[in-house]
N, C-alpha and C. Protein backbone atom coordinates (compact mmCIF):
# COMPACT_ATOMS: atom_id res chain seq x y z
N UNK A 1 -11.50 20.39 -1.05
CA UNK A 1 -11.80 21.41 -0.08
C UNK A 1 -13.31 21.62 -0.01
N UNK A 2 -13.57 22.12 1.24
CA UNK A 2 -15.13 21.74 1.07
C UNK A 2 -15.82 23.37 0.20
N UNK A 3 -14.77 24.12 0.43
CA UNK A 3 -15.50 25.00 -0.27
C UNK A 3 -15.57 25.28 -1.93
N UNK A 4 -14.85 24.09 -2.22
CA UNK A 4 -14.61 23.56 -3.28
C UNK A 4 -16.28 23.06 -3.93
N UNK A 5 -16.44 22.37 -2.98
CA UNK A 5 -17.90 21.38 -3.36
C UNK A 5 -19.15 22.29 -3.18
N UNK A 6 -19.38 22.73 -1.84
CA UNK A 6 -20.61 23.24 -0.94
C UNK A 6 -20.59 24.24 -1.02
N UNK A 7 -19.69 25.20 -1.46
CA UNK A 7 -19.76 26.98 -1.74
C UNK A 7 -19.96 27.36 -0.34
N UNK A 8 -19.30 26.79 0.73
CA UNK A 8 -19.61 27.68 2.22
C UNK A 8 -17.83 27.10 2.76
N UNK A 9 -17.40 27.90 4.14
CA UNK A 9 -16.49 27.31 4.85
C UNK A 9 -16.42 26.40 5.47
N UNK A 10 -18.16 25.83 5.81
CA UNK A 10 -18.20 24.72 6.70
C UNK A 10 -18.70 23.86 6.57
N UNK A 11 -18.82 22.62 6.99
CA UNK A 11 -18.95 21.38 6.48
C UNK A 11 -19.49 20.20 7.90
N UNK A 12 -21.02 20.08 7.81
CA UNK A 12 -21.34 19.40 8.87
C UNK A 12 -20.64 17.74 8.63
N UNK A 13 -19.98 17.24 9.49
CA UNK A 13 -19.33 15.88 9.23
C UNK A 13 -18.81 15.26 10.58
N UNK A 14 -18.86 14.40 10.79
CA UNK A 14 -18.48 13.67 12.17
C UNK A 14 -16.89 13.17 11.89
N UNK A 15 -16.07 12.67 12.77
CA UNK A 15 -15.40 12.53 12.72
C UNK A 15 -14.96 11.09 11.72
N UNK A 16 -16.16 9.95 13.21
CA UNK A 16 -16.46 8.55 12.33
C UNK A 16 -16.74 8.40 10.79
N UNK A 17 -17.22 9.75 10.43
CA UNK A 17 -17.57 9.45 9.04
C UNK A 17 -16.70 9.64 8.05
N UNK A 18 -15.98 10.60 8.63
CA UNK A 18 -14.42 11.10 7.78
C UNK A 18 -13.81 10.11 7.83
N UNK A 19 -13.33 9.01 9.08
CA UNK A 19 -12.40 7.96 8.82
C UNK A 19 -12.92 6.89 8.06
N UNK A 20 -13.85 6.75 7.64
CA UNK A 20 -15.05 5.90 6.72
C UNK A 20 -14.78 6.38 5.36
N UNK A 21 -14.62 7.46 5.22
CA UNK A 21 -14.43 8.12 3.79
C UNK A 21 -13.16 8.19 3.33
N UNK A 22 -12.05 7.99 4.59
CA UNK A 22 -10.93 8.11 3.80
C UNK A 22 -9.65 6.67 4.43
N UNK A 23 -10.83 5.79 4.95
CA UNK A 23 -10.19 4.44 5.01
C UNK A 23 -9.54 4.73 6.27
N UNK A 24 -9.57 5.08 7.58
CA UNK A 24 -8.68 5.15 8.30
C UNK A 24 -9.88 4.90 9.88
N UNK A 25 -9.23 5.33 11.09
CA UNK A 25 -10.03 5.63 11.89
C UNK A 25 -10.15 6.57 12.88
N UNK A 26 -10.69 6.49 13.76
CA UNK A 26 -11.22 7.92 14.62
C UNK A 26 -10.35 8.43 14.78
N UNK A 27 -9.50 8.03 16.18
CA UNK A 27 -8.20 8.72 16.18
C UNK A 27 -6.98 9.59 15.24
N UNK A 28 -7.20 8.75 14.57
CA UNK A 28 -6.12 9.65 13.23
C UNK A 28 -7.16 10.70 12.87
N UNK A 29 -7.93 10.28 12.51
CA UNK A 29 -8.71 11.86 12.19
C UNK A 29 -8.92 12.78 13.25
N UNK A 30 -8.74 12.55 14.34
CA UNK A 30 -9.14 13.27 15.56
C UNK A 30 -7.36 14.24 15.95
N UNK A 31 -6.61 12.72 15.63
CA UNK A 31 -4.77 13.80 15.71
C UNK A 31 -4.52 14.88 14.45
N UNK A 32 -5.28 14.20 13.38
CA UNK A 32 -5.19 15.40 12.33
C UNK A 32 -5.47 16.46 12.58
N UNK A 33 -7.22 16.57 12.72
CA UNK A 33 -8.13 17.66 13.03
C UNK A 33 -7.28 18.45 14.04
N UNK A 34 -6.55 18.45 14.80
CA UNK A 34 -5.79 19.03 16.09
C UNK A 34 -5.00 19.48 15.54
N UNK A 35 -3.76 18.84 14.59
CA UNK A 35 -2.43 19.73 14.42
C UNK A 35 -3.16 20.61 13.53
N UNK A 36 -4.37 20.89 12.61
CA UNK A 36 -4.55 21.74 11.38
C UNK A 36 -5.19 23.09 12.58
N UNK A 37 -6.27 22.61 13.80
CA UNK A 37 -6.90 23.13 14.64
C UNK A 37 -5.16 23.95 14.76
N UNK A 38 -4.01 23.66 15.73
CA UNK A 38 -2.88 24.42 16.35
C UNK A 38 -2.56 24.63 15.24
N UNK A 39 -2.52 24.88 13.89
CA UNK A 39 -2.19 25.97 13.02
C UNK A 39 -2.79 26.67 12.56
N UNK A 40 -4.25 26.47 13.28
CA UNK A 40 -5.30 27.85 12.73
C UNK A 40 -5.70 27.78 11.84
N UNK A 41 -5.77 26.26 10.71
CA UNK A 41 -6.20 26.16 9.60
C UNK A 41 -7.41 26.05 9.44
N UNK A 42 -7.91 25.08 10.56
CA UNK A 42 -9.80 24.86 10.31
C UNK A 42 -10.03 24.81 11.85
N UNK A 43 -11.25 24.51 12.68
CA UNK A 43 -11.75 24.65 13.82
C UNK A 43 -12.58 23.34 13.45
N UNK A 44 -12.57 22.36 14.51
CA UNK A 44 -12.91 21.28 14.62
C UNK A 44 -14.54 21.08 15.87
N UNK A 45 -15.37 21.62 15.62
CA UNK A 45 -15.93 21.81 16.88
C UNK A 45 -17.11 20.37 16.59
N UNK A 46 -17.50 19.77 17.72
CA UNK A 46 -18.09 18.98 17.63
C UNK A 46 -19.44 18.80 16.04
N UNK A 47 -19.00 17.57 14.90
CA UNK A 47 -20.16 17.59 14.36
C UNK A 47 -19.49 18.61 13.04
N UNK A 48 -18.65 19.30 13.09
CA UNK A 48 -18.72 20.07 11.53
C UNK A 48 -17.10 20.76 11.50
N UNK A 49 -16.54 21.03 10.59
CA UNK A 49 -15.43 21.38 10.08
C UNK A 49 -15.26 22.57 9.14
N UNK A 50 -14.66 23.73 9.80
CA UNK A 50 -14.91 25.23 9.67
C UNK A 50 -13.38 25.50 9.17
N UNK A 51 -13.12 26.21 7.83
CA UNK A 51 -12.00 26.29 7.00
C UNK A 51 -11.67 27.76 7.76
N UNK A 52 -10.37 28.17 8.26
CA UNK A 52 -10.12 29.57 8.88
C UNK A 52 -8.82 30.16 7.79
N UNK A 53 -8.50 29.36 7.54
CA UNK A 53 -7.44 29.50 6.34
C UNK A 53 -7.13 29.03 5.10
N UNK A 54 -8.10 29.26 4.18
CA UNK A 54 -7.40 28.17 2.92
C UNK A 54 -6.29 28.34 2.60
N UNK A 55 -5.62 29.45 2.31
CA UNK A 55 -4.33 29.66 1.75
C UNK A 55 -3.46 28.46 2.14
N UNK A 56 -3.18 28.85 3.67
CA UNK A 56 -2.38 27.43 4.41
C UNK A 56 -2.72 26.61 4.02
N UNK A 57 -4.52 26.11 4.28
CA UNK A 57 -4.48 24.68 4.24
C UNK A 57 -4.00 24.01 2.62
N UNK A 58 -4.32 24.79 1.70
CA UNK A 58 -4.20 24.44 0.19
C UNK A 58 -2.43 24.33 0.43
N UNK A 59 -1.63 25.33 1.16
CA UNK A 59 -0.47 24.98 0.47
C UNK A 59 0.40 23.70 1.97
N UNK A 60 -0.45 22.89 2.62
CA UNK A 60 -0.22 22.05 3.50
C UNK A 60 -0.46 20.83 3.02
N UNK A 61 -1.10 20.76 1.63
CA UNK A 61 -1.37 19.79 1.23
C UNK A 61 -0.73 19.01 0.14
N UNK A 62 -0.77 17.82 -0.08
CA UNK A 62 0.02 17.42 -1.11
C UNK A 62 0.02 17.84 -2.81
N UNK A 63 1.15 17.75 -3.99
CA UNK A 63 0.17 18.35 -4.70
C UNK A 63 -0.86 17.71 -5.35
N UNK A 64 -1.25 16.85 -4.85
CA UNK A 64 -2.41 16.11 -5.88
C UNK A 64 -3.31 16.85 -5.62
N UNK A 65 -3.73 17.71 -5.07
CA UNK A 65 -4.73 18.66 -4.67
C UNK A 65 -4.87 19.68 -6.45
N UNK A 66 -3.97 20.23 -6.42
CA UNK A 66 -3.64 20.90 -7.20
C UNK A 66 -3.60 20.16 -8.65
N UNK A 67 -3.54 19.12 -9.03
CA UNK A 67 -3.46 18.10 -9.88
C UNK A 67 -5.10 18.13 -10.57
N UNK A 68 -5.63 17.95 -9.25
CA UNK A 68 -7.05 17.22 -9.13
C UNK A 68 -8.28 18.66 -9.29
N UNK A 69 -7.45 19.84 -8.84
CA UNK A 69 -8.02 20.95 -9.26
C UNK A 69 -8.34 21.67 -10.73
N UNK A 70 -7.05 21.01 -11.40
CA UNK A 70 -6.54 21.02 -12.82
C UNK A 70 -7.43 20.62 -13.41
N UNK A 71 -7.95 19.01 -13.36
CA UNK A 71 -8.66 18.19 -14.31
C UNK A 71 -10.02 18.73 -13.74
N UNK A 72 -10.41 18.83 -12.72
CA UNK A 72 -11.87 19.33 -12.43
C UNK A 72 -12.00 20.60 -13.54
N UNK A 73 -10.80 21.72 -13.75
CA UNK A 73 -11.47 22.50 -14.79
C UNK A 73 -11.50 22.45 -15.74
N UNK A 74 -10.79 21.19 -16.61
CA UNK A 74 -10.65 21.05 -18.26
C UNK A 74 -11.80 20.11 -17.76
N UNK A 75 -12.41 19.37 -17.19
CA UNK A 75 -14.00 19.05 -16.93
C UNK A 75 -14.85 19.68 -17.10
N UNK A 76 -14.91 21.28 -16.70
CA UNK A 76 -15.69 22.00 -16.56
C UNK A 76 -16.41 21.56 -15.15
N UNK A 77 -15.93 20.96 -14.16
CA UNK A 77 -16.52 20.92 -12.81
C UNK A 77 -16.11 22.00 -11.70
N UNK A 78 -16.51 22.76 -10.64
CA UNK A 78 -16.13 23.07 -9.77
C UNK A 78 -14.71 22.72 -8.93
């Protein structure tokens, strides 16, 4: 989550670069960004990615989220 990393809700990022980062391409990131946009989870506005709900989005997600949250704190990481 980005507020995980950056300590803010928003996150300047292009679309192209997200499908670069997570192996995929524009489109899929662009149909994603939309169904999370029609559930009010984040706002997709050109260029950056604005969190409106974590609650949802954290519990929309798989649990490796939660897995990966785990070991970040017996790390002592954020």
């Amino acid at each position: 989550m980005t507020q995980d990393r950056v300590d803010s809700g928003a996150l300047s990022i292009t679309h192209d670069y997200l499908a670069t980062m997570l192996g995929t391409d524009r489109p899929t990131i662009s149909l994603a960004a939309g169904i999370l946009q029609d559930k009010k989870m984040i706002e997709y506005p050109r260029g950056a990615v604005k969190i409106l709900n974590r609650t949802k989005l954290e519990r929309s997600a798989c649990e490796c989220y939660g897995i990966i949250q785990q070991l970040n704190g017996e790390l002592g990481l954020k």
